[in-house]
Protein backbone atom coordinates (compact mmCIF):
# COMPACT_ATOMS: atom_id res chain seq x y z
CA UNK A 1 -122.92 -106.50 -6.42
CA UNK A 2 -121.37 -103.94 -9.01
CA UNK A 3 -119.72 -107.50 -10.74
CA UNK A 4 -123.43 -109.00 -10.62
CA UNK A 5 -124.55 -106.11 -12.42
CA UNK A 6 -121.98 -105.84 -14.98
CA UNK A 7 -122.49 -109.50 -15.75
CA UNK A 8 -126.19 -108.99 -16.25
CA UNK A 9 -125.62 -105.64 -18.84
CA UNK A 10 -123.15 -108.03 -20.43
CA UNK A 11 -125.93 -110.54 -20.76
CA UNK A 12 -128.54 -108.17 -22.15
CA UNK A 13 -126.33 -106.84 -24.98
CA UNK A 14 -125.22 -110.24 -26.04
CA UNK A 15 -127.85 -110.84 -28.08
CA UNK A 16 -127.95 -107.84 -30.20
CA UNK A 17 -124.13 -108.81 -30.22
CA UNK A 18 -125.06 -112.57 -31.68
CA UNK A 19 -127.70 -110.89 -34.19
CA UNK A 20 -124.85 -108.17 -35.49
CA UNK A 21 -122.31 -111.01 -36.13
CA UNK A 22 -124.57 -113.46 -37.47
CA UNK A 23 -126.09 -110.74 -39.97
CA UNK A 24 -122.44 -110.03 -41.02
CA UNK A 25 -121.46 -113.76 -41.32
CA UNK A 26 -124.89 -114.32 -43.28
CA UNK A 27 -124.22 -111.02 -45.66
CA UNK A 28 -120.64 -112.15 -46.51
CA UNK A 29 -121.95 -115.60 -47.27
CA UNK A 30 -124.27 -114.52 -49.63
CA UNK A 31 -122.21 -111.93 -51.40
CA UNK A 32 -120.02 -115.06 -51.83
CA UNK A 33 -122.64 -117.19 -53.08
CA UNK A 34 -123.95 -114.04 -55.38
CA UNK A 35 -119.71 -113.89 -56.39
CA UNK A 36 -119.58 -118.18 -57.66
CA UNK A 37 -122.76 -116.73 -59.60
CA UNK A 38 -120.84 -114.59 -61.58
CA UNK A 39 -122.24 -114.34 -65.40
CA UNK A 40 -125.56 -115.50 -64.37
CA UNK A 41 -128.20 -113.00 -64.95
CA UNK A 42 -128.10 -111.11 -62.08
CA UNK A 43 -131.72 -111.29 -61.13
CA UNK A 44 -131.46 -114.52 -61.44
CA UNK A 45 -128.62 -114.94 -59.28
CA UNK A 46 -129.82 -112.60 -56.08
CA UNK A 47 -133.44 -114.74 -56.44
CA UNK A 48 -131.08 -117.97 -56.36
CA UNK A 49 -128.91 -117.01 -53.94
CA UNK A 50 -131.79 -116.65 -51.58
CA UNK A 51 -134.01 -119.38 -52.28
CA UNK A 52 -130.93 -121.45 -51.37
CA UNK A 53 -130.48 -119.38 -47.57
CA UNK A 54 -133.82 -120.08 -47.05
CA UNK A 55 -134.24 -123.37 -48.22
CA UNK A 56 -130.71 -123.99 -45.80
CA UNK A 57 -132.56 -122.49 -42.56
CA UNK A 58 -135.06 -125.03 -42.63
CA UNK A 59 -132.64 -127.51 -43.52
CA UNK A 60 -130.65 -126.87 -40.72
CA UNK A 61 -133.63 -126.57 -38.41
CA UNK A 62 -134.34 -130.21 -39.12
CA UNK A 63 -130.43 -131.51 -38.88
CA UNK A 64 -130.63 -129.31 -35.49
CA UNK A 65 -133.56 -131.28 -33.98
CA UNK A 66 -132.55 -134.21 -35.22
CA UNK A 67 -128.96 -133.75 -33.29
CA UNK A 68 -130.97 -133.18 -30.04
CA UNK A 69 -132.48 -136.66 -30.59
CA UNK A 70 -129.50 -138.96 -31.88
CA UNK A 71 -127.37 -137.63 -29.41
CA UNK A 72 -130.84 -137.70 -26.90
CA UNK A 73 -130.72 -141.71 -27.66
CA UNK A 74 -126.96 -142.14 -26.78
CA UNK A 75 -128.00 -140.30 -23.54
CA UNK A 76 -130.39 -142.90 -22.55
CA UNK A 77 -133.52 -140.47 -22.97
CA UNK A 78 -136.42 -141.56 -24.65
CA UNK A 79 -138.82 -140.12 -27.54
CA UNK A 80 -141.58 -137.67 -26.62
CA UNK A 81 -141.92 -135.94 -29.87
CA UNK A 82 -140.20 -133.69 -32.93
CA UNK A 83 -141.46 -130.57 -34.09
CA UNK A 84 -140.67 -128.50 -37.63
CA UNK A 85 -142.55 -125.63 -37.83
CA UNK A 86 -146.35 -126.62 -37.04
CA UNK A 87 -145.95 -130.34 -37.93
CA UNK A 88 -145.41 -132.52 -35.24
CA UNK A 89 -144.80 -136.35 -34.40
CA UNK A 90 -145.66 -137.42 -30.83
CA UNK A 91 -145.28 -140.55 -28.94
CA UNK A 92 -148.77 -141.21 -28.02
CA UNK A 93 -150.25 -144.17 -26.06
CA UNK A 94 -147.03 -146.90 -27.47
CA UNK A 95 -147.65 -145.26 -31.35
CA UNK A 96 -146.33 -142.35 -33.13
CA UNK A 97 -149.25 -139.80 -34.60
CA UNK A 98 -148.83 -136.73 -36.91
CA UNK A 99 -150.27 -133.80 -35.09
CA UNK A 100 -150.12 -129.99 -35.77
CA UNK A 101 -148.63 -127.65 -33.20
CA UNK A 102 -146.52 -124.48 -32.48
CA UNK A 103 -144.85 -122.66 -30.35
CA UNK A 104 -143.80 -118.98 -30.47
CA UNK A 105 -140.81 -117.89 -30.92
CA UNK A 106 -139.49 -121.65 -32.12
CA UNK A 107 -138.91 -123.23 -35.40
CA UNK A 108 -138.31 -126.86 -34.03
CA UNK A 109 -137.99 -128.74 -30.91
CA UNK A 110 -137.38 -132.27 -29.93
CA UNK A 111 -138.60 -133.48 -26.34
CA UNK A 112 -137.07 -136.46 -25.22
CA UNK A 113 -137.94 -138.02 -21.40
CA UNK A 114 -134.97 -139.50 -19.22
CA UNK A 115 -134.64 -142.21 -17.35
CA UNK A 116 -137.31 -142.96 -14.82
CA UNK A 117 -135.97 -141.81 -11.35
CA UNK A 118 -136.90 -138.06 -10.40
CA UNK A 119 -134.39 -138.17 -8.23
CA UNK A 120 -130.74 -139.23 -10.65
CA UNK A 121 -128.55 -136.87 -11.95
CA UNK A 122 -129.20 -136.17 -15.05
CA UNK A 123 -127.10 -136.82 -18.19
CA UNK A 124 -127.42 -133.29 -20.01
CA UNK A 125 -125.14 -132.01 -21.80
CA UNK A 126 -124.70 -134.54 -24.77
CA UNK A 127 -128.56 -134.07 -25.43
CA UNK A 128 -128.57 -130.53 -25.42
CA UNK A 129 -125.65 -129.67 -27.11
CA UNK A 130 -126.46 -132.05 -30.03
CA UNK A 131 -127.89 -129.92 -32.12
CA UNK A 132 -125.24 -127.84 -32.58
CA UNK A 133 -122.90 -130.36 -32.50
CA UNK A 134 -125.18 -131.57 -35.86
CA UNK A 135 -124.98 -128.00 -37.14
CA UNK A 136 -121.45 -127.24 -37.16
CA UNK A 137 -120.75 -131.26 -38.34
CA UNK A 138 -122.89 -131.19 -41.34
CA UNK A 139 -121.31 -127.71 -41.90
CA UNK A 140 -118.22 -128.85 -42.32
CA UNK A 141 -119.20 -131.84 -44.78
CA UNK A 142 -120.98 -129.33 -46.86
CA UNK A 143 -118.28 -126.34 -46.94
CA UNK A 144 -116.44 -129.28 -48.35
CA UNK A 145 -118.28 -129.97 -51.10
CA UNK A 146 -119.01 -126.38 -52.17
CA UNK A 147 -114.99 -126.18 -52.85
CA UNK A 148 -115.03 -129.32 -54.47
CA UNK A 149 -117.90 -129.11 -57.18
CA UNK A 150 -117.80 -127.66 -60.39
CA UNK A 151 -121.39 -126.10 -61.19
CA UNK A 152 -121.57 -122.45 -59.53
CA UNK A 153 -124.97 -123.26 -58.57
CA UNK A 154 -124.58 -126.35 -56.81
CA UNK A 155 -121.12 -124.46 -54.88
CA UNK A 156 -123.62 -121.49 -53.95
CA UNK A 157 -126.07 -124.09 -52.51
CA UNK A 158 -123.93 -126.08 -50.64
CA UNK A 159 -122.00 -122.55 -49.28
CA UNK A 160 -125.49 -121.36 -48.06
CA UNK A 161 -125.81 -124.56 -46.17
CA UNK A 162 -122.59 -124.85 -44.46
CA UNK A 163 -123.15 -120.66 -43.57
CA UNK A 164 -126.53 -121.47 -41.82
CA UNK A 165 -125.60 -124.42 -39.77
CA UNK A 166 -122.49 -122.23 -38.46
CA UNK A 167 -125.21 -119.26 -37.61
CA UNK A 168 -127.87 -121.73 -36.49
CA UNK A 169 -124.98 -123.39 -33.77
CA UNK A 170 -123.56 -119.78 -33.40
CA UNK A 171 -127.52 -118.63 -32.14
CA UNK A 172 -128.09 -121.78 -29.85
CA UNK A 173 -124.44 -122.04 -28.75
CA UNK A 174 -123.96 -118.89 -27.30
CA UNK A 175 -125.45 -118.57 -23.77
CA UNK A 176 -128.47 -116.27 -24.16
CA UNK A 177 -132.03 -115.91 -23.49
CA UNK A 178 -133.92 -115.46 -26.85
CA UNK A 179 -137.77 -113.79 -26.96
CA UNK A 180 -137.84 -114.90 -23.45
CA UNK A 181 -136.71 -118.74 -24.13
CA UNK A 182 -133.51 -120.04 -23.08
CA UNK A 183 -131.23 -121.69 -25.72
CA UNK A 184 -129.37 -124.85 -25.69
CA UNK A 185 -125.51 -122.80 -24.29
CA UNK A 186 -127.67 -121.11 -21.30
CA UNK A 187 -129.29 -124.22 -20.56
CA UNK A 188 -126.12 -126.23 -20.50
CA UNK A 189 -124.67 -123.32 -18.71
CA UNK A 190 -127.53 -123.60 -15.75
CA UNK A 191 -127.48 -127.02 -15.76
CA UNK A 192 -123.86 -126.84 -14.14
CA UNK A 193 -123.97 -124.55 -11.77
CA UNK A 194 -126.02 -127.65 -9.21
CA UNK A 195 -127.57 -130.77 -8.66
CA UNK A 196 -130.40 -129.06 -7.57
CA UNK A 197 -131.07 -127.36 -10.84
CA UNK A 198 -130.45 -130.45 -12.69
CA UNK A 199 -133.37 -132.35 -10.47
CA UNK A 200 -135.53 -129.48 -11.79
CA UNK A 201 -134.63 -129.59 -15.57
CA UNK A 202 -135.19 -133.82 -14.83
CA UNK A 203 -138.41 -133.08 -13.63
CA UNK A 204 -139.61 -130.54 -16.41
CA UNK A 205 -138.28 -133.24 -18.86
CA UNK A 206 -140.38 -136.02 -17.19
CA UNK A 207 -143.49 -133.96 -16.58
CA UNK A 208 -143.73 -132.96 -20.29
CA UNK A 209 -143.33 -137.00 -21.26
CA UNK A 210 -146.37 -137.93 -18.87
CA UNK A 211 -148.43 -135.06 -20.40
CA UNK A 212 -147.33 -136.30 -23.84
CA UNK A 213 -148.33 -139.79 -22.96
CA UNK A 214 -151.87 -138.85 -22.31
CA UNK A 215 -151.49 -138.75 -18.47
CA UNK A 216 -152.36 -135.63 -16.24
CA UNK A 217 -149.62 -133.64 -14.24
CA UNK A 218 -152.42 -134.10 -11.20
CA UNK A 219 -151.46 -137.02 -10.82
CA UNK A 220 -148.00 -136.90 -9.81
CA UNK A 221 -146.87 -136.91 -6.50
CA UNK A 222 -147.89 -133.42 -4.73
CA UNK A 223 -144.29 -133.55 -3.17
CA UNK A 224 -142.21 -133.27 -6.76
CA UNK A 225 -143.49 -129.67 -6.95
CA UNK A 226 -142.29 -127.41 -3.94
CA UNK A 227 -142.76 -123.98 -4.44
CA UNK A 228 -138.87 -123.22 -4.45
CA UNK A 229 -137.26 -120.45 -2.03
CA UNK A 230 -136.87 -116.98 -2.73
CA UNK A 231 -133.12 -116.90 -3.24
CA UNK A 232 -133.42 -119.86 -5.69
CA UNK A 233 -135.61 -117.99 -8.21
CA UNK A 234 -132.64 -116.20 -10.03
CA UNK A 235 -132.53 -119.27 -12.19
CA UNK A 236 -134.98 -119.67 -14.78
CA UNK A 237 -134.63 -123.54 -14.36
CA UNK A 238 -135.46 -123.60 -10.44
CA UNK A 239 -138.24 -121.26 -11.78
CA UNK A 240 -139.71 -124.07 -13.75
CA UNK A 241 -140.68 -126.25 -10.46
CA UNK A 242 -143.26 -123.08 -9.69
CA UNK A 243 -144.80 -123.38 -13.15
CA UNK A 244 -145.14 -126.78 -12.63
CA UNK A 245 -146.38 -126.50 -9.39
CA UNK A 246 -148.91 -124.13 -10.70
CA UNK A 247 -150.26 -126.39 -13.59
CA UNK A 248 -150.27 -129.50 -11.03
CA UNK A 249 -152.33 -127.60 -8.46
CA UNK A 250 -154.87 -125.65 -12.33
CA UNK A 251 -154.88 -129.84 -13.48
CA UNK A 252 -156.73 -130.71 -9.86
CA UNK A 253 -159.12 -127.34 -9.89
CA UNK A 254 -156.92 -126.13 -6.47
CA UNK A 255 -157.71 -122.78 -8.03
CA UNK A 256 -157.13 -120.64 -4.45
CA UNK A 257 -153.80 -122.68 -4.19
CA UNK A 258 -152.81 -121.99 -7.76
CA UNK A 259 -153.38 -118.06 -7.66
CA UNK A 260 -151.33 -118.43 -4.98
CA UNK A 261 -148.50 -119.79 -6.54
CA UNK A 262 -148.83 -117.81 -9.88
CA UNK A 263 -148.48 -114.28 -7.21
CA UNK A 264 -146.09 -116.13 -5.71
CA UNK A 265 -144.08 -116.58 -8.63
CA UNK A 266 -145.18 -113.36 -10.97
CA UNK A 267 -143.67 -111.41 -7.64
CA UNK A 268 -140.69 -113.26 -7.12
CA UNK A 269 -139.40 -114.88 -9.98
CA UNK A 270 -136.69 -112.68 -11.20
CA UNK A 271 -135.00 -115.26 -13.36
CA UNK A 272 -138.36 -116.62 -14.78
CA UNK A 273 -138.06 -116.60 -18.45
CA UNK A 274 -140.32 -114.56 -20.02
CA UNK A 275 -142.82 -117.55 -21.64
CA UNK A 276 -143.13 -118.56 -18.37
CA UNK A 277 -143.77 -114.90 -17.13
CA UNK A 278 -146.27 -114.52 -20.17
CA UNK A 279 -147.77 -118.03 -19.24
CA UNK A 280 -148.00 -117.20 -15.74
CA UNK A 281 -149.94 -113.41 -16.65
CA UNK A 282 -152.14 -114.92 -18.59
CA UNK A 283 -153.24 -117.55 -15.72
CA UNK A 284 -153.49 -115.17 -13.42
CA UNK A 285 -155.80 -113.10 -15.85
CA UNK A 286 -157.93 -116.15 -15.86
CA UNK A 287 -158.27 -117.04 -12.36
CA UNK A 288 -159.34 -113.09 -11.32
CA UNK A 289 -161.94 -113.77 -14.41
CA UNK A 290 -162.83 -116.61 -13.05
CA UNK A 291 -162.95 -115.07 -9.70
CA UNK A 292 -165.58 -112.48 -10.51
CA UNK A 293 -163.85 -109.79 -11.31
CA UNK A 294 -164.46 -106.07 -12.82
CA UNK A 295 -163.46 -105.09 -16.51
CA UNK A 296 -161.32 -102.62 -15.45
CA UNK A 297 -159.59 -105.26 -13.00
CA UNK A 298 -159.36 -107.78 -16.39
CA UNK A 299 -158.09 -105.32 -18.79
CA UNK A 300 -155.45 -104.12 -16.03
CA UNK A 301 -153.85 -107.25 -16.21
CA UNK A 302 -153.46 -107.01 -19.85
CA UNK A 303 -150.18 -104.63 -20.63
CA UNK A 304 -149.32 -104.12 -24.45
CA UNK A 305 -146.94 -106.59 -24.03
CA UNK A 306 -149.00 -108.98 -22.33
CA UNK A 307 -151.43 -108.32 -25.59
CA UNK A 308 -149.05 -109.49 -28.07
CA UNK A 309 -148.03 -112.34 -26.60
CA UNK A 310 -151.48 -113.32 -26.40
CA UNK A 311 -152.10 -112.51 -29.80
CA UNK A 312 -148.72 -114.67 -30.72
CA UNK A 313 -150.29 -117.72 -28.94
CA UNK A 314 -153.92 -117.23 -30.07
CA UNK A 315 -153.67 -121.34 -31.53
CA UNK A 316 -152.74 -122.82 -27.69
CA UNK A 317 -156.06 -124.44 -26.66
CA UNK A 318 -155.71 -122.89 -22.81
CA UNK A 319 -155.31 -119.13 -24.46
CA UNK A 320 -158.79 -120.23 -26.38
CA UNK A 321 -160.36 -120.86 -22.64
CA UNK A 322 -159.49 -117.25 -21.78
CA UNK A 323 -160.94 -115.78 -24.68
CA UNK A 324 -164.16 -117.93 -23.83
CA UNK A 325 -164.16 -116.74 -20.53
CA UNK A 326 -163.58 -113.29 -21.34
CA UNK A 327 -166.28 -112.96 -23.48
CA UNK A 328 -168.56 -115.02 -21.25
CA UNK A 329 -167.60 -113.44 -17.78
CA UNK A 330 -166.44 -109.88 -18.28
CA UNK A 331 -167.69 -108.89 -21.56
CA UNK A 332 -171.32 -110.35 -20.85
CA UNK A 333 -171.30 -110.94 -24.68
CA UNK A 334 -173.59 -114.23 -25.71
CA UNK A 335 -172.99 -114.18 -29.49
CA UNK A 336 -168.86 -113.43 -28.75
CA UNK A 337 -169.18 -116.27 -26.38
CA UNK A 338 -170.36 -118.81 -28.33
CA UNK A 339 -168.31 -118.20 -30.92
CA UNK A 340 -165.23 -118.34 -28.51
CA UNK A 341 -165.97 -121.73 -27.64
CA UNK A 342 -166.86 -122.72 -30.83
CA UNK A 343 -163.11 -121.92 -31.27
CA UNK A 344 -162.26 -123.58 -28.71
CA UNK A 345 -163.34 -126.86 -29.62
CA UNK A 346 -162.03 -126.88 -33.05
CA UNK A 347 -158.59 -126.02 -31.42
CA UNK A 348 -159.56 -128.95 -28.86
CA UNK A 349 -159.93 -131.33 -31.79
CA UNK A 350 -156.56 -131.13 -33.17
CA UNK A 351 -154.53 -129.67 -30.07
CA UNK A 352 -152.17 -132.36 -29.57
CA UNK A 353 -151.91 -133.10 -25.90
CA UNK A 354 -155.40 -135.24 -24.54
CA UNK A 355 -154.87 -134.77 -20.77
CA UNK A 356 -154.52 -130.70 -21.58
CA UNK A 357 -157.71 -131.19 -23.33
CA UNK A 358 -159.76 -133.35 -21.10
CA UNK A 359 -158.46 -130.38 -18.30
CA UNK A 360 -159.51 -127.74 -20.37
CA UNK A 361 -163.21 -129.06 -21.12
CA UNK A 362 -163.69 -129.82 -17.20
CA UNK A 363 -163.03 -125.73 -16.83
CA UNK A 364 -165.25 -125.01 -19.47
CA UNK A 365 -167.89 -126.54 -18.17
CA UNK A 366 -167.17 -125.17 -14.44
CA UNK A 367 -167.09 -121.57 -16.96
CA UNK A 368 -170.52 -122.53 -18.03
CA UNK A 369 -171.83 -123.51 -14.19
CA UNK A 370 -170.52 -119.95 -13.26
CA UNK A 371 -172.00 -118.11 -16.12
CA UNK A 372 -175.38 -119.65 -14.57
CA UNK A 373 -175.17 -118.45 -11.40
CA UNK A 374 -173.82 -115.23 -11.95
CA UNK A 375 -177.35 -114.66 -14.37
């Protein structure tokens, strides 16, 4: 027990430990790059100097994701989609389509589906350490050429790119949870410790290339989603079969059977990361809407922290169906209301996942049918 808890203090501090070393890596880097700059103006250099660290962030962000997918391919997985920032290109329906989407706390992702049976071990650790394999290769070619040019400003450029990759592989690399999402080393890490864990990263991978492909997770078989055991919910991936199980049972309007699950879940998912935590508080906000309940029973649900995540994911179409039925069911406020959905439906238009949507607009309308009754 006292080794448990020493592990877990170790874990909590790591980050802050990651952050410390990559801001010193980062700072010596560009006091280098400022250094190659030397009889520049110096204005002109610092501006330089971090134009080029910027402009090599998003660079590496791209060569990152784009490691998860090469290496994704060699894996035998196949293309869901690939996110920079808000753009996005998604597999949809046999063609790829430009859509616009984010998610908090990430700068990229690329979602790749594996090979059809639920029930195979999954290949993993080739697609997930990719990107940082990507990262730290690329830094090496471009480290390279920074000693071997001539022009200071081309050497500065090409140092600020081989720095970022090495901090961008050093952040996903090192096991850690980061604003409540896992990275690729505590993933891999997980992924090890049993097959059991592995069926449950398969099946989060599969789930989110059905979605993707315009199919509902309702209609997948009710016997992929067990709600797992107590003593299995230390692990945030074993923790992902609840969420699923919760957004199988929201997709087929079980709403009694998915309250249950999101208590279930909320009460004893200690290793739940905290997006799926956040996820999970603000379904459960919904349903006791939904439900009928007070104000003060609503706005106990929503914690500070709780608040600014849902301010952080105001653009996700299913936070724009709580604000609807806040204003609709608790508030009691016709002008909010309408302007809520009116939001809604523009967020509908573009949100990039149809089956979410066509789920979304069925509770809408069942938002509507209780609105009329409850006049």
């Amino acid at each position: 027990m006292e080794k448990e808890a020493r592990r877990r203090r170790a874990a909590d501090y790591l980050p802050l430990a990651v952050t410390i070393l990559s801001l010193v890596i980062g700072f010596g880097a560009a006091l280098s790059a400022f250094g190659i700059l030397e009889g520049y103006p110096p204005v002109f250099a610092a501006l330089y100097v971090m134009a080029c660290f910027l402009a090599s962030f998003f660079v590496q962000t791209v060569l990152h994701e784009l490691g998860h997918l090469v290496c994704g391919l060699l894996s035998g997985y196949r293309f869901i989609s690939f996110r920079i920032g808000n753009f996005m290109l998604l597999r949809e329906s046999g063609r790829f389509v430009l859509r616009m989407f984010a998610i908090s706390g990430t700068g990229g992702q690329c979602l790749m589906q594996p090979p059809a049976e639920i029930e195979k071990d999954t290949p993993y650790r080739l697609y997930l350490l990719g990107g940082c394999l990507s990262n730290l290769a690329f830094s090496a070619l471009f480290l390279m050429l920074s000693a071997g040019l001539s022009s200071p400003a081309a050497k500065a450029l090409f140092l600020a790119l081989a720095a970022t990759g090495f901090l961008t592989a050093l952040m996903n690399l090192v096991p850690m949870n980061t604003n409540g999402i896992a990275n690729d080393g505590l993933n891999t890490l997980l992924l090890g410790k049993s097959a059991g864990v592995r069926r449950a990263f398969r099946l989060q991978l599969y789930a989110n290339g059905w979605i993707a492909s315009g199919k509902r997770i309702g209609e997948l078989p009710e016997e992929w989603f067990p709600l797992p055991e107590e003593a299995a919910l230390e692990n945030p991936l074993t923790c992902t079969v609840g969420v699923l199980r919760y957004d199988r049972q929201f997709d087929r309007h079980d709403f009694a059977g998915a309250r249950e699950t999101c208590e279930y879940m909320l009460r004893n998912g200690r290793g739940m990361l905290g997006v799926h935590r956040n996820e999970l508080s603000c379904e459960l906000l919904f349903l006791k809407i939904f439900g009928g309940c007070s104000k003060a029973e609503a706005d106990a649900v929503l914690t500070p922290d709780l608040q600014k995540y849902i301010k952080a994911t105001g653009s996700y179409v299913s936070r724009k169906r709580l604000f609807y039925a806040y204003e609709l069911l608790v508030n009691r406020n016709p002008v909010s209301a309408a302007g809520a959905l009116r939001a809604f439906e523009e967020t509908a238009k573009r949100y990039p996942y149809s089956s979410d949507v066509e789920n979304e607009r069925e509770i809408v309308a069942l938002l509507r049918e209780t609105a009329g009754e409850s006049r």
